[in-house]
C-alpha atoms as a PDB file:
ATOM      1  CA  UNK A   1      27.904 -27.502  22.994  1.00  0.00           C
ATOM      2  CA  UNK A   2      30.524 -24.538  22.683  1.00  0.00           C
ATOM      3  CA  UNK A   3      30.451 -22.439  20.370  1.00  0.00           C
ATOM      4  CA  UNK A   4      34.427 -21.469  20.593  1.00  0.00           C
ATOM      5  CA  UNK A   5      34.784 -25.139  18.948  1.00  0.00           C
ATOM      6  CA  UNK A   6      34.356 -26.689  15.391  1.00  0.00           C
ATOM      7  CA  UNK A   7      33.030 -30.474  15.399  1.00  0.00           C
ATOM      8  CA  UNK A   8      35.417 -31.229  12.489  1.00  0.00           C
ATOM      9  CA  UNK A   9      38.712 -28.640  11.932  1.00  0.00           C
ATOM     10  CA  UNK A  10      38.394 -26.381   8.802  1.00  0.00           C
ATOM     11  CA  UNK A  11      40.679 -26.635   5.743  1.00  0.00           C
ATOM     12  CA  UNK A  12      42.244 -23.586   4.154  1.00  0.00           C
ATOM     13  CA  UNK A  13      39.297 -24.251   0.808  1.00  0.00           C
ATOM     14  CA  UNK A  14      35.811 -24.438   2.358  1.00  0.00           C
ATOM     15  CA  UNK A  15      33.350 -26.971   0.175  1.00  0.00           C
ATOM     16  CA  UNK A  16      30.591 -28.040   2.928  1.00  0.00           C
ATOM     17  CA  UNK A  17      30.129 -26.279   5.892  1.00  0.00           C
ATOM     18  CA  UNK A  18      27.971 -27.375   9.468  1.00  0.00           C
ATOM     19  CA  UNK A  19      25.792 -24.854  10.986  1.00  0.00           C
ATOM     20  CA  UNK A  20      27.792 -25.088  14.040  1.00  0.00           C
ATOM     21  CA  UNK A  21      30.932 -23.963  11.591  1.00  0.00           C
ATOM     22  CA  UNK A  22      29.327 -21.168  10.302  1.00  0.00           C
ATOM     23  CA  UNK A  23      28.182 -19.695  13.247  1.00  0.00           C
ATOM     24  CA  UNK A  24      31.680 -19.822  14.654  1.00  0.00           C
ATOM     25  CA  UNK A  25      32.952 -18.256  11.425  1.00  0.00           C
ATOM     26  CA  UNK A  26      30.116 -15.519  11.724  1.00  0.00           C
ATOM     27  CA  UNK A  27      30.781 -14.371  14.765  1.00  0.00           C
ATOM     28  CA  UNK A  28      34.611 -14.642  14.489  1.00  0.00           C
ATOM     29  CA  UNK A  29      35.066 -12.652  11.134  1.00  0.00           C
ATOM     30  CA  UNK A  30      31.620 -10.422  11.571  1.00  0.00           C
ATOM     31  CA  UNK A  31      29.549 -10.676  14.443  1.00  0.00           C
ATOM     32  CA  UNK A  32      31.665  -9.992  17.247  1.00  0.00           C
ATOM     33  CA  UNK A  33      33.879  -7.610  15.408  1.00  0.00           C
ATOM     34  CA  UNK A  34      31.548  -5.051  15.270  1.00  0.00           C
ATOM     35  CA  UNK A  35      30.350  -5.549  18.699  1.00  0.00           C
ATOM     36  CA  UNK A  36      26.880  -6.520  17.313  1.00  0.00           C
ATOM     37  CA  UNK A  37      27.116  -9.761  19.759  1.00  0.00           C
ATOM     38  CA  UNK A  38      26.310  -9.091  23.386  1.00  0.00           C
ATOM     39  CA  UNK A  39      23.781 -10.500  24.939  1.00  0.00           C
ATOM     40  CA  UNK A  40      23.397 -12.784  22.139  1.00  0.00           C
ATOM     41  CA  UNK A  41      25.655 -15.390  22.696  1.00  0.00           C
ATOM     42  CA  UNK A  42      22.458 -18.145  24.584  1.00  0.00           C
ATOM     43  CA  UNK A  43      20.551 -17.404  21.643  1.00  0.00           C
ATOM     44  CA  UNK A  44      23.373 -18.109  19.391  1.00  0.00           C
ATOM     45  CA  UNK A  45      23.870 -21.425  21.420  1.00  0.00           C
ATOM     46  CA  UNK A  46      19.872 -22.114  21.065  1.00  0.00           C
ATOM     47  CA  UNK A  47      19.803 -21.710  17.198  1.00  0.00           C
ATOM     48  CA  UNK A  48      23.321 -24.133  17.206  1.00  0.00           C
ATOM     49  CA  UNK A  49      21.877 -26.486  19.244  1.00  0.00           C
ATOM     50  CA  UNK A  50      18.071 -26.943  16.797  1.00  0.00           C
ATOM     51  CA  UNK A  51      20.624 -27.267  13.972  1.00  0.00           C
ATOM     52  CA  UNK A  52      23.287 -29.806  14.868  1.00  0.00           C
ATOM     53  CA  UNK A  53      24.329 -31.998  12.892  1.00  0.00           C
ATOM     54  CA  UNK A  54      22.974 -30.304   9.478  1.00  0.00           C
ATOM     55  CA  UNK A  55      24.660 -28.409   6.971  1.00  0.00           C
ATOM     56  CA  UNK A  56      24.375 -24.865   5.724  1.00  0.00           C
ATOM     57  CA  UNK A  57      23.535 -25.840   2.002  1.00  0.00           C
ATOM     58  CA  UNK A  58      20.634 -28.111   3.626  1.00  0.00           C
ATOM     59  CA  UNK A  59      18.425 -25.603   5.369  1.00  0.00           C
ATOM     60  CA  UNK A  60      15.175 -24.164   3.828  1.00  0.00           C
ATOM     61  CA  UNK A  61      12.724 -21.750   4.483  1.00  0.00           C
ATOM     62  CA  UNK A  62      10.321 -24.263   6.529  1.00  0.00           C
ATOM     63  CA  UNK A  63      13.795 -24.964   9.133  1.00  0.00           C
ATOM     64  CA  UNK A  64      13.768 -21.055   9.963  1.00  0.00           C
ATOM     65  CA  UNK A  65       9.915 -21.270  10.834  1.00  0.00           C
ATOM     66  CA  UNK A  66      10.351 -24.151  12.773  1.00  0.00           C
ATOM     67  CA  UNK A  67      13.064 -22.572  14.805  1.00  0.00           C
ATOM     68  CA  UNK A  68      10.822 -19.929  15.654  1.00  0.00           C
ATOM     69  CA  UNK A  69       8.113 -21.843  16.624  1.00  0.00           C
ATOM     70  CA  UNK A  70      11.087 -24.049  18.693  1.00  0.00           C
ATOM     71  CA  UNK A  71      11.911 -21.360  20.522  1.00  0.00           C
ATOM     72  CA  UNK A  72       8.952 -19.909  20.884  1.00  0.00           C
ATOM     73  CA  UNK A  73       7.805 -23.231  22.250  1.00  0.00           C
ATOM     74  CA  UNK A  74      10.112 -25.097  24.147  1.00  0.00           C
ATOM     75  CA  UNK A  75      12.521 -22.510  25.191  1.00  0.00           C
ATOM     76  CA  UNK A  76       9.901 -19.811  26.046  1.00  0.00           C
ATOM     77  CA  UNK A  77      11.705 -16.743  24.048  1.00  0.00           C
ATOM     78  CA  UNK A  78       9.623 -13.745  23.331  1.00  0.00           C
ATOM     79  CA  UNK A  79       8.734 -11.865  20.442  1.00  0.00           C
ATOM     80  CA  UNK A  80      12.533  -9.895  20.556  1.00  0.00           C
ATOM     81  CA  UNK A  81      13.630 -12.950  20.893  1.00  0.00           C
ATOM     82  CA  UNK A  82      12.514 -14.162  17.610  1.00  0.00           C
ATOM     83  CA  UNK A  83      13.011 -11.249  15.560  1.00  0.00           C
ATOM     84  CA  UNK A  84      16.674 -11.423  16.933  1.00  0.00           C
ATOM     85  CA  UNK A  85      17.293 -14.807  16.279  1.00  0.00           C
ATOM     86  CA  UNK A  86      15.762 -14.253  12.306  1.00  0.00           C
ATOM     87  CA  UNK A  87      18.505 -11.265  12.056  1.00  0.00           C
ATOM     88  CA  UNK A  88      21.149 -13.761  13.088  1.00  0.00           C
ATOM     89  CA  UNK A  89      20.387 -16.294  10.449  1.00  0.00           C
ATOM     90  CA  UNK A  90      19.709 -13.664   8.204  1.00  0.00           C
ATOM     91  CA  UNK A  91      22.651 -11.958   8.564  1.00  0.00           C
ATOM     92  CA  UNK A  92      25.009 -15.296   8.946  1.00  0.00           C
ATOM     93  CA  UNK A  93      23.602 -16.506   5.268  1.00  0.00           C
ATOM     94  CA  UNK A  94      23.855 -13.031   4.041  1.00  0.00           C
ATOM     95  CA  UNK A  95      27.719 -12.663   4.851  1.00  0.00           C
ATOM     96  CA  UNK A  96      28.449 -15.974   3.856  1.00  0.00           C
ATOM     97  CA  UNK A  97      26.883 -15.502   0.400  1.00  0.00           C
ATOM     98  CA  UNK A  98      28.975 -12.221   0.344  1.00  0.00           C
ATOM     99  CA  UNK A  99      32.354 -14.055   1.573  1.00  0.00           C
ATOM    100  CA  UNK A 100      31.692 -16.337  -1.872  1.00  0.00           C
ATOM    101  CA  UNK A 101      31.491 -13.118  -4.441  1.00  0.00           C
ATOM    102  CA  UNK A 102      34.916 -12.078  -2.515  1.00  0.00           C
ATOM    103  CA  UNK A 103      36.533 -15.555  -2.363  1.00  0.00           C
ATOM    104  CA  UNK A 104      39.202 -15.196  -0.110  1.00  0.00           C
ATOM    105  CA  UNK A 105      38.489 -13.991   3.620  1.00  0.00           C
ATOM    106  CA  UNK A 106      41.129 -14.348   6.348  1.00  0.00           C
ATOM    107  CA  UNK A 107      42.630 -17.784   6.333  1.00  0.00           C
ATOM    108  CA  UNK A 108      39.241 -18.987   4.617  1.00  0.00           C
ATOM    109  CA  UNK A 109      38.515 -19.671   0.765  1.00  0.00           C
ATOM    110  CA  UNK A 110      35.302 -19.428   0.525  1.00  0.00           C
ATOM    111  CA  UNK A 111      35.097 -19.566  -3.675  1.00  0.00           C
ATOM    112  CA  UNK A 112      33.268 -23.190  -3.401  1.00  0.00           C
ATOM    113  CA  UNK A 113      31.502 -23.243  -0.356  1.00  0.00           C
ATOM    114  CA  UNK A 114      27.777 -24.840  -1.044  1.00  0.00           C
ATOM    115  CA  UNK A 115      24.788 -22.667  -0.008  1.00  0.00           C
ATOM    116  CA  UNK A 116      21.523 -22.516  -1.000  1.00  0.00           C
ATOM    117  CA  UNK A 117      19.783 -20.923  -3.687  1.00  0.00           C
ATOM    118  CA  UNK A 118      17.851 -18.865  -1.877  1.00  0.00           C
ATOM    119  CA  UNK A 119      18.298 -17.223   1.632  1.00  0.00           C
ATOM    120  CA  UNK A 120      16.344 -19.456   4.340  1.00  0.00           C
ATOM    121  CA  UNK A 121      15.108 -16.376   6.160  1.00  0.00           C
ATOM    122  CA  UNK A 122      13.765 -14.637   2.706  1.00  0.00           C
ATOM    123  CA  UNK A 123       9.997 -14.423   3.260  1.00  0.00           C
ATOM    124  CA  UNK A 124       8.435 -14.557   0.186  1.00  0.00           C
ATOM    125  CA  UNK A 125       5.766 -11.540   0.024  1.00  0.00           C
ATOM    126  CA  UNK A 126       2.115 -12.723  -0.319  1.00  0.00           C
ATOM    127  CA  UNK A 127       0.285 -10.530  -2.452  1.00  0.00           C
ATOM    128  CA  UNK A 128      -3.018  -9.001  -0.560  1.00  0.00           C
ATOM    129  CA  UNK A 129      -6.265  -9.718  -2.356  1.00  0.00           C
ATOM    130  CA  UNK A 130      -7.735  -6.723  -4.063  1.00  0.00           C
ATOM    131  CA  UNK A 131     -10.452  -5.042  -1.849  1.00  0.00           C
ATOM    132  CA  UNK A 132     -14.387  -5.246  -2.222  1.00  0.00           C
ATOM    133  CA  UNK A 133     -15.774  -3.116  -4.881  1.00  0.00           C
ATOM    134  CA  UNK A 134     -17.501  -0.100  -3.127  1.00  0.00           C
ATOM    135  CA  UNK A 135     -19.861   1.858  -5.102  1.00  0.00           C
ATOM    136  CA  UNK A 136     -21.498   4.878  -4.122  1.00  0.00           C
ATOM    137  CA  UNK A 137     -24.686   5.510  -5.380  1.00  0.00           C
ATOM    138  CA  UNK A 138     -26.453   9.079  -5.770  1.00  0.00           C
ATOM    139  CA  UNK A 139     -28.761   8.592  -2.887  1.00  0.00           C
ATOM    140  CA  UNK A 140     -25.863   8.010  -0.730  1.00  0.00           C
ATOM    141  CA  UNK A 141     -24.162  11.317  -2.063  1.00  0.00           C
ATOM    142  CA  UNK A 142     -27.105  13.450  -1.377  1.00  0.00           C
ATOM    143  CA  UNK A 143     -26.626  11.668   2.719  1.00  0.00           C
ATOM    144  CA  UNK A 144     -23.226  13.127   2.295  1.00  0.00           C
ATOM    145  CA  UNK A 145     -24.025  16.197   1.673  1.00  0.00           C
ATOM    146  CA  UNK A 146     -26.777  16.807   4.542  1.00  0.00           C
ATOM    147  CA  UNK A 147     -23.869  15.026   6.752  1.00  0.00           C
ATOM    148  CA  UNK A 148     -21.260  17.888   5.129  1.00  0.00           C
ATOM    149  CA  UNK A 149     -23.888  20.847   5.933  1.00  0.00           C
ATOM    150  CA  UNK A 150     -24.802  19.035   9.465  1.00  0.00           C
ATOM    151  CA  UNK A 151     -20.976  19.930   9.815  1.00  0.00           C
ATOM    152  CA  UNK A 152     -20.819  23.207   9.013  1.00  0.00           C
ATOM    153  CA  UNK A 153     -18.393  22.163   5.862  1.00  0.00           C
ATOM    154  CA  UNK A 154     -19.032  24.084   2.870  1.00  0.00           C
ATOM    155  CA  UNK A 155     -16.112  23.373   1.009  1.00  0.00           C
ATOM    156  CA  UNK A 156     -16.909  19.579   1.283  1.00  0.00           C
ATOM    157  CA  UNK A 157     -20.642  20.177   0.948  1.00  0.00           C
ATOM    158  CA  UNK A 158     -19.730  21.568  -2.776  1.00  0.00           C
ATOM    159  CA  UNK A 159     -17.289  19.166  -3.609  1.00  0.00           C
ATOM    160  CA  UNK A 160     -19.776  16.347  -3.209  1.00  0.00           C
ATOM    161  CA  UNK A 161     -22.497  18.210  -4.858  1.00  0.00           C
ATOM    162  CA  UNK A 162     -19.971  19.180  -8.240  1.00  0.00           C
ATOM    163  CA  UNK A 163     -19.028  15.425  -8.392  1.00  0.00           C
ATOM    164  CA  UNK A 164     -22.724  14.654  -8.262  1.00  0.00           C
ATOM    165  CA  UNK A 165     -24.043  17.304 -10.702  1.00  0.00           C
ATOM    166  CA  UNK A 166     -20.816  17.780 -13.247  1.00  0.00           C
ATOM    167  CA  UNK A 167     -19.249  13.921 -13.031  1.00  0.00           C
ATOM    168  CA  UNK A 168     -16.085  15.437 -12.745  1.00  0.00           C
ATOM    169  CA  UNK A 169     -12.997  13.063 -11.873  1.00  0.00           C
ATOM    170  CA  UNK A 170     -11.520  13.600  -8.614  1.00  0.00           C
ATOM    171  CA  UNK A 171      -8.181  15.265 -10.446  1.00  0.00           C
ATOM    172  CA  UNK A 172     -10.615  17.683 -12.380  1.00  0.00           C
ATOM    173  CA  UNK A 173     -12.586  18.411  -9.324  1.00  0.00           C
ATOM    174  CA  UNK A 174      -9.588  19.180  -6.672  1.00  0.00           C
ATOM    175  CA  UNK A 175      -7.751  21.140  -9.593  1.00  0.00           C
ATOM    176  CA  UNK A 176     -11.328  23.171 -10.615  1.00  0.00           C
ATOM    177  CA  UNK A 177     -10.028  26.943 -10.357  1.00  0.00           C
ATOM    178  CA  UNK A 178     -11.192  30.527 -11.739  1.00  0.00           C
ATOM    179  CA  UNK A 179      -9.219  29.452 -15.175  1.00  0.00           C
ATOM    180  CA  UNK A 180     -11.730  27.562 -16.291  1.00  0.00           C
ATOM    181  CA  UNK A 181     -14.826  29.352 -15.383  1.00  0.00           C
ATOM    182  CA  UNK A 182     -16.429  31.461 -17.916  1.00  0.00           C
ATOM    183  CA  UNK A 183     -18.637  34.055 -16.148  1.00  0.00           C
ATOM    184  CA  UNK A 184     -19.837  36.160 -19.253  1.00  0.00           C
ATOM    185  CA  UNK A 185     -20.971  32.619 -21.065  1.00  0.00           C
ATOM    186  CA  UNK A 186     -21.969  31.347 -17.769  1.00  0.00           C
ATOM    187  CA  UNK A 187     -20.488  27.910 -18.047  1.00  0.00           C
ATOM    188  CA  UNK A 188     -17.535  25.934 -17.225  1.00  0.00           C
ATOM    189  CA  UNK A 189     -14.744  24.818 -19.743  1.00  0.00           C
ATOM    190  CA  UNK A 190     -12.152  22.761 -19.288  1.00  0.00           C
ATOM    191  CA  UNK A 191      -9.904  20.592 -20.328  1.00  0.00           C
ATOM    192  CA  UNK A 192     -10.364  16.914 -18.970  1.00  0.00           C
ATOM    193  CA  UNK A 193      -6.899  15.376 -17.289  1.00  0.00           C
ATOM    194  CA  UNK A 194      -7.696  12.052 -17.434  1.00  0.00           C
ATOM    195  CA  UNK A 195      -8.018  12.590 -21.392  1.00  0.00           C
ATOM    196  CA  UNK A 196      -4.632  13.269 -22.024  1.00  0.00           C
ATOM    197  CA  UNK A 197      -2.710  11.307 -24.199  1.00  0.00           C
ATOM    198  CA  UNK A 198       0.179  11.562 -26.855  1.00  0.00           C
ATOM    199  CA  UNK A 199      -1.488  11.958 -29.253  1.00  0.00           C
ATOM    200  CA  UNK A 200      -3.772  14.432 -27.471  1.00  0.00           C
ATOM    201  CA  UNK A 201      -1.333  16.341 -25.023  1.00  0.00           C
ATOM    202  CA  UNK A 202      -4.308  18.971 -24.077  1.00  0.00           C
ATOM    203  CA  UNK A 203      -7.124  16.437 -23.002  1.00  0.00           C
ATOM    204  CA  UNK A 204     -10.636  16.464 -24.584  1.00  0.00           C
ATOM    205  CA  UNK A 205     -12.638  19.299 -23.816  1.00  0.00           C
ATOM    206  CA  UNK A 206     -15.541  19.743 -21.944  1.00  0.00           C
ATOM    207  CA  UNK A 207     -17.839  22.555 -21.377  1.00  0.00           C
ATOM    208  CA  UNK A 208     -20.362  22.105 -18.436  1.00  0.00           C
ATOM    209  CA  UNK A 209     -23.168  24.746 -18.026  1.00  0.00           C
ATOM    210  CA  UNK A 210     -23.590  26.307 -14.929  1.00  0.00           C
ATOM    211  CA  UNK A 211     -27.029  26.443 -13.180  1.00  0.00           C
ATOM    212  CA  UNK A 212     -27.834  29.061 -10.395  1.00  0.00           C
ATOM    213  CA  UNK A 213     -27.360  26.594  -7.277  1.00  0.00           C
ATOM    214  CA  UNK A 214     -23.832  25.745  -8.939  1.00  0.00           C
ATOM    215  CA  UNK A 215     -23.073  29.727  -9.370  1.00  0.00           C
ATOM    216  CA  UNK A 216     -23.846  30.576  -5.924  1.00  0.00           C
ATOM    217  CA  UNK A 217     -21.942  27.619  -4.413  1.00  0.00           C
ATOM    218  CA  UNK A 218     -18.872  28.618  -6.516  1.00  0.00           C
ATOM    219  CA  UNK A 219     -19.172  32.055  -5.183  1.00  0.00           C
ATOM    220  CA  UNK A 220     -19.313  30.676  -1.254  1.00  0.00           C
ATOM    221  CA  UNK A 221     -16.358  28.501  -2.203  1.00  0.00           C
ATOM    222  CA  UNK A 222     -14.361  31.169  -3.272  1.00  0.00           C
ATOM    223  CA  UNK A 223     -15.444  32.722   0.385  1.00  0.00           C
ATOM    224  CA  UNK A 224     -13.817  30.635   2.469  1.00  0.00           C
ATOM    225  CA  UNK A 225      -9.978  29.798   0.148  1.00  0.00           C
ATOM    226  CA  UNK A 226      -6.348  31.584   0.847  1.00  0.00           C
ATOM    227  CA  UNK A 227      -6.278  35.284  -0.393  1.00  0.00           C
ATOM    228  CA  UNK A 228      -4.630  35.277  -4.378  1.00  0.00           C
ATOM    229  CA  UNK A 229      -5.506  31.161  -4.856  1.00  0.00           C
ATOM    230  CA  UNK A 230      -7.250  30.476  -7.666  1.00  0.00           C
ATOM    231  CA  UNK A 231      -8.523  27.041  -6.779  1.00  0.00           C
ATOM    232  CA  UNK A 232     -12.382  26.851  -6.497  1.00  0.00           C
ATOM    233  CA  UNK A 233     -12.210  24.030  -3.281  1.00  0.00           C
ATOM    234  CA  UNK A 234     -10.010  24.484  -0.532  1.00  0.00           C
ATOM    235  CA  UNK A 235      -8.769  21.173   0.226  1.00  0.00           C
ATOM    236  CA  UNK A 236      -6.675  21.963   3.063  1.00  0.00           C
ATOM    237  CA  UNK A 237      -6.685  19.362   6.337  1.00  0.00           C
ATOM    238  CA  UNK A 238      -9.310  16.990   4.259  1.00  0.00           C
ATOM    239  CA  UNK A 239      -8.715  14.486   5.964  1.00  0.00           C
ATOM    240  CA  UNK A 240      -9.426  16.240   9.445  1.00  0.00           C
ATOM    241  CA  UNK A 241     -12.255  17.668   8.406  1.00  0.00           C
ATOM    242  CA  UNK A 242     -13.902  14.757   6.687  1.00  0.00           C
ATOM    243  CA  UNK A 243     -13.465  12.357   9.971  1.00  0.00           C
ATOM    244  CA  UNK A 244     -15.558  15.302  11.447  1.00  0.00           C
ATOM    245  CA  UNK A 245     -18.140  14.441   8.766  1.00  0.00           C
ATOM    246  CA  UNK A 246     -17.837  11.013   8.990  1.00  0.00           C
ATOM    247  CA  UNK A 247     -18.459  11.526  12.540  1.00  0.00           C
ATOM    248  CA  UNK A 248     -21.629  13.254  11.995  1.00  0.00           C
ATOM    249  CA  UNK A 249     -22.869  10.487   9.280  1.00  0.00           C
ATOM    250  CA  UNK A 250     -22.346   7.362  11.540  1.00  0.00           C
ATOM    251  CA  UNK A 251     -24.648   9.335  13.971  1.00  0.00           C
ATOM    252  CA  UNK A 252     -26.975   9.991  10.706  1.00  0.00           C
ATOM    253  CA  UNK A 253     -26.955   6.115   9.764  1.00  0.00           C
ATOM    254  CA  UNK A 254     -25.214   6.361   6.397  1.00  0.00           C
ATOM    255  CA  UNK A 255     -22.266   4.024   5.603  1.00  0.00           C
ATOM    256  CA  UNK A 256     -18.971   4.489   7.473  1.00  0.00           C
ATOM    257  CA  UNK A 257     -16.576   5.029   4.254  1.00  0.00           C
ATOM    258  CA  UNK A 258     -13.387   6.770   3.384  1.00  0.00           C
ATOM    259  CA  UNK A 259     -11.667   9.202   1.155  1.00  0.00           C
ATOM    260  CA  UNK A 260     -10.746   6.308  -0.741  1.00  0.00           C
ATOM    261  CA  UNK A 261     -14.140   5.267  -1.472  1.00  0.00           C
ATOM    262  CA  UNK A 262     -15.150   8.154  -3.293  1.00  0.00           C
ATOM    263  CA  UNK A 263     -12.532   7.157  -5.439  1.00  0.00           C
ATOM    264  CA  UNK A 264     -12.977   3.688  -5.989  1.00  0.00           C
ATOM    265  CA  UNK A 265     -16.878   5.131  -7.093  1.00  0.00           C
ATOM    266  CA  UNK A 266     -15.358   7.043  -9.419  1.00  0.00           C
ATOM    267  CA  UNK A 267     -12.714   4.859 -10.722  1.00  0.00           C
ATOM    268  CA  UNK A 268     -15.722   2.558 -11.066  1.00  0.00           C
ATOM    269  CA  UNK A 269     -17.542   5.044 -12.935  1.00  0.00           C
ATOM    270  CA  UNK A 270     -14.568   5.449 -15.889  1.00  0.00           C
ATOM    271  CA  UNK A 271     -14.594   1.981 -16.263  1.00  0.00           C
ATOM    272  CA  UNK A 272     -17.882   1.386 -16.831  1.00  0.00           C
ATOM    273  CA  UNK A 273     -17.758   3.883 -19.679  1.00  0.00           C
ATOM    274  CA  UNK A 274     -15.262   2.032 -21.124  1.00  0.00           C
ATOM    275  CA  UNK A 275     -12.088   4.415 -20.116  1.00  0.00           C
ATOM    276  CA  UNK A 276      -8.728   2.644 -20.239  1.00  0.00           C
ATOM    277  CA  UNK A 277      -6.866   1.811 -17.255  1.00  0.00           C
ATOM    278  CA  UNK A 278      -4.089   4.501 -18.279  1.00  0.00           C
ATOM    279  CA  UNK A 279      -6.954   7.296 -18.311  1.00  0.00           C
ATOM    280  CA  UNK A 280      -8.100   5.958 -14.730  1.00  0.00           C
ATOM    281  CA  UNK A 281      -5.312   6.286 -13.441  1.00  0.00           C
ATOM    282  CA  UNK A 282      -4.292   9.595 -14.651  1.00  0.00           C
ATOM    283  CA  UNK A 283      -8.273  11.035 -13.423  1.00  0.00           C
ATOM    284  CA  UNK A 284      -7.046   9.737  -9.962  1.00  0.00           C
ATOM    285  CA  UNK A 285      -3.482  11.446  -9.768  1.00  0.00           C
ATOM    286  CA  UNK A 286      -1.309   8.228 -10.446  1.00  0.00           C
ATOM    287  CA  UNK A 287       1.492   8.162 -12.625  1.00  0.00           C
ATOM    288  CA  UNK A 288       1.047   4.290 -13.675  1.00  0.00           C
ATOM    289  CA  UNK A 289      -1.337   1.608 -14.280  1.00  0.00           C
ATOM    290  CA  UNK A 290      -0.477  -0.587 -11.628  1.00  0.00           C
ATOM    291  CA  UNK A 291      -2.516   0.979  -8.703  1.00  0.00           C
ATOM    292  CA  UNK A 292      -5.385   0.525 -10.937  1.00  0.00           C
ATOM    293  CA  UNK A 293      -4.340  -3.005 -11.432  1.00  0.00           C
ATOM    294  CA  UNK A 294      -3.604  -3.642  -7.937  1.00  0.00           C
ATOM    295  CA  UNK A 295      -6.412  -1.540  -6.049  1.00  0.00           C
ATOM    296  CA  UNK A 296      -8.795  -0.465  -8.229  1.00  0.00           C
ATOM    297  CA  UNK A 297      -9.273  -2.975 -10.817  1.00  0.00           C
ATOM    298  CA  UNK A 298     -12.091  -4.830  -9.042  1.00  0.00           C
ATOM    299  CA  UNK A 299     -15.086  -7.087 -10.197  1.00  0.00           C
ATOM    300  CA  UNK A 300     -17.622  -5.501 -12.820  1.00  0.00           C
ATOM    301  CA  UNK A 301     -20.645  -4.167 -10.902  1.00  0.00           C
ATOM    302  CA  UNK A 302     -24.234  -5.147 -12.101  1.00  0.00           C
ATOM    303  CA  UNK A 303     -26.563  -1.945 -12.943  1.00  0.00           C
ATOM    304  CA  UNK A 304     -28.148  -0.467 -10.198  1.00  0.00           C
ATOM    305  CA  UNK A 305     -31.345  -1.070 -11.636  1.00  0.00           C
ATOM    306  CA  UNK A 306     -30.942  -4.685 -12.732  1.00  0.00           C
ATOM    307  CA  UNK A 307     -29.224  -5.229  -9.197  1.00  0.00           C
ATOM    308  CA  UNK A 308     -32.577  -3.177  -7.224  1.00  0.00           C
ATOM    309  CA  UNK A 309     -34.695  -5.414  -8.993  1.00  0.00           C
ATOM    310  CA  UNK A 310     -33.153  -8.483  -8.427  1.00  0.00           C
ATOM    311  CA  UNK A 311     -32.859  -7.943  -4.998  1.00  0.00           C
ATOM    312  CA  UNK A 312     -36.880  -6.744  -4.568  1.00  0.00           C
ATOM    313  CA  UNK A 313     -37.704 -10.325  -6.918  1.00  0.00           C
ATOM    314  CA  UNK A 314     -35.536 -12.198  -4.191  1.00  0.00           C
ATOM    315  CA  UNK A 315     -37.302 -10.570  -1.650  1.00  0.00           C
ATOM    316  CA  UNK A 316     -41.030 -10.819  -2.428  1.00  0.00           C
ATOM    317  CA  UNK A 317     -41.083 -14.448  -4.669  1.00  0.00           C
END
């Protein structure tokens, strides 16, 4: 078949179109006027050839897979190959949907050409499950911090003990600064983030009392941070220096995790005491709901204790 040919001639007011029509009208008006065609023109003739004889209004979704896999199959393309011929169609469907909005193109009327309602090439997005709930328990935080000091980190070996001893949110922990330290009352105050509300622009307040492990930590944080900052942890390159530690806790036998575990634990943790999704998100630095939804809205974990002692009846009954 050539594609410099219509099977049928076209009138002046287009109603039903072949595929082998509008292919020769996409390349004539679009395709090879912006030199977008060479080295396309077998591949044109291949996709002309697996539709003949149907029209453009007729093809679905399930006719642009089985191209693919036609080509893929009996005509040996490769993966370029593929990806080039899913532009073409694409692209063909997109201008011709375009030509309708604008009626009148060339000699062409294209005001009641039939298409179909959707674009046979649109891929409709299949939404990823939301991941396993990952919980990190204290006795795995305490392996994190002998991994952290193993490392050398002491930045990272205070951040996990604070989130262990004060239960502050990730936002309050990375944002903890000199502010909000109180040295003559010897305590920490500060106003929550993931409180805030309308209602309650300020957050609710919480006041934390400092113990003389957390005093002399503080005081080796504020050793190794940029000259004038004012932020307790130095989070700078946290994600180099925490593959270091995970590194070092592999070789210890703890659980390989990520950054993004320690905040699922914690998102966990707000939702178990009943927080809103709004105040989750806000603890974890997002500005909507939907990441919550999406990422961190995961199934309700059983108490650890319940869960330990279901596990030890299993074993032993």
């Amino acid at each position: 078949m050539q594609l410099d040919l219509f099977d049928q001639p076209l009138p002046h007011a287009i109603t039903r179109l072949t595929f082998n029509q509008g292919m020769r009208l996409f390349q004539e008006l679009h395709w090879f006027r912006t030199r977008q065609g060479k080295n396309s023109e077998s591949l044109c003739r291949y996709i002309v050839v697996f539709f003949e004889g149907r029209s453009v209004d007729n093809i679905g979704r399930q006719d642009t897979f089985n191209l693919l896999a036609w080509l893929r199959t009996e005509k040996k393309q490769g993966g370029w190959s593929l990806i080039k011929a899913r532009a073409i169609v694409r692209l063909m469907y997109n201008k011709l949907e375009l030509w309708k909005e604008d009626g009148i193109v060339g000699p062409y009327d294209f005001t009641g050409v039939l298409l179909p309602r959707k674009n046979p090439t649109f891929k409709v997005p299949t939404p990823k499950p939301p991941k396993p709930q990952l919980f990190i328990s204290p006795f795995e935080f305490r392996g994190w911090i002998k991994a952290a000091r193993k490392a050398g980190d002491v930045v990272f070996e205070a951040a996990f003990r604070f989130a262990l001893w004060f239960r502050l949110s990730p936002i309050d922990l990375e944002n903890l600064n000199d502010d909000e330290i109180d040295e003559q009352a010897f305590e920490i105050r500060l106003f929550r983030r993931h409180t805030k509300t309308a209602l309650n622009p300020g957050g609710c307040p919480q006041t934390i009392e400092l113990t003389e492990k957390a005093w002399a930590l503080i005081n080796r944080c504020r050793q190794h941070r940029r000259p004038g900052e004012k932020l307790i942890l130095n989070m700078v390159n946290k994600r180099r220096r925490f593959a270091k530690i995970r590194k070092i806790a592999r070789e210890m036998g703890l659980r390989d995790i990520t950054l993004s575990v320690f905040r699922r634990s914690a998102s966990d943790h707000l939702m178990e005491q009943g927080f809103s999704k709004e105040a989750v998100a806000d603890s974890l630095g997002h500005t909507t709901e939907k990441i919550v939804d999406f990422h961190y809205a995961s199934k309700k974990r059983a108490p650890f204790r319940r869960q330990v002692t279901e596990e030890l009846t299993t074993k032993f009954t």
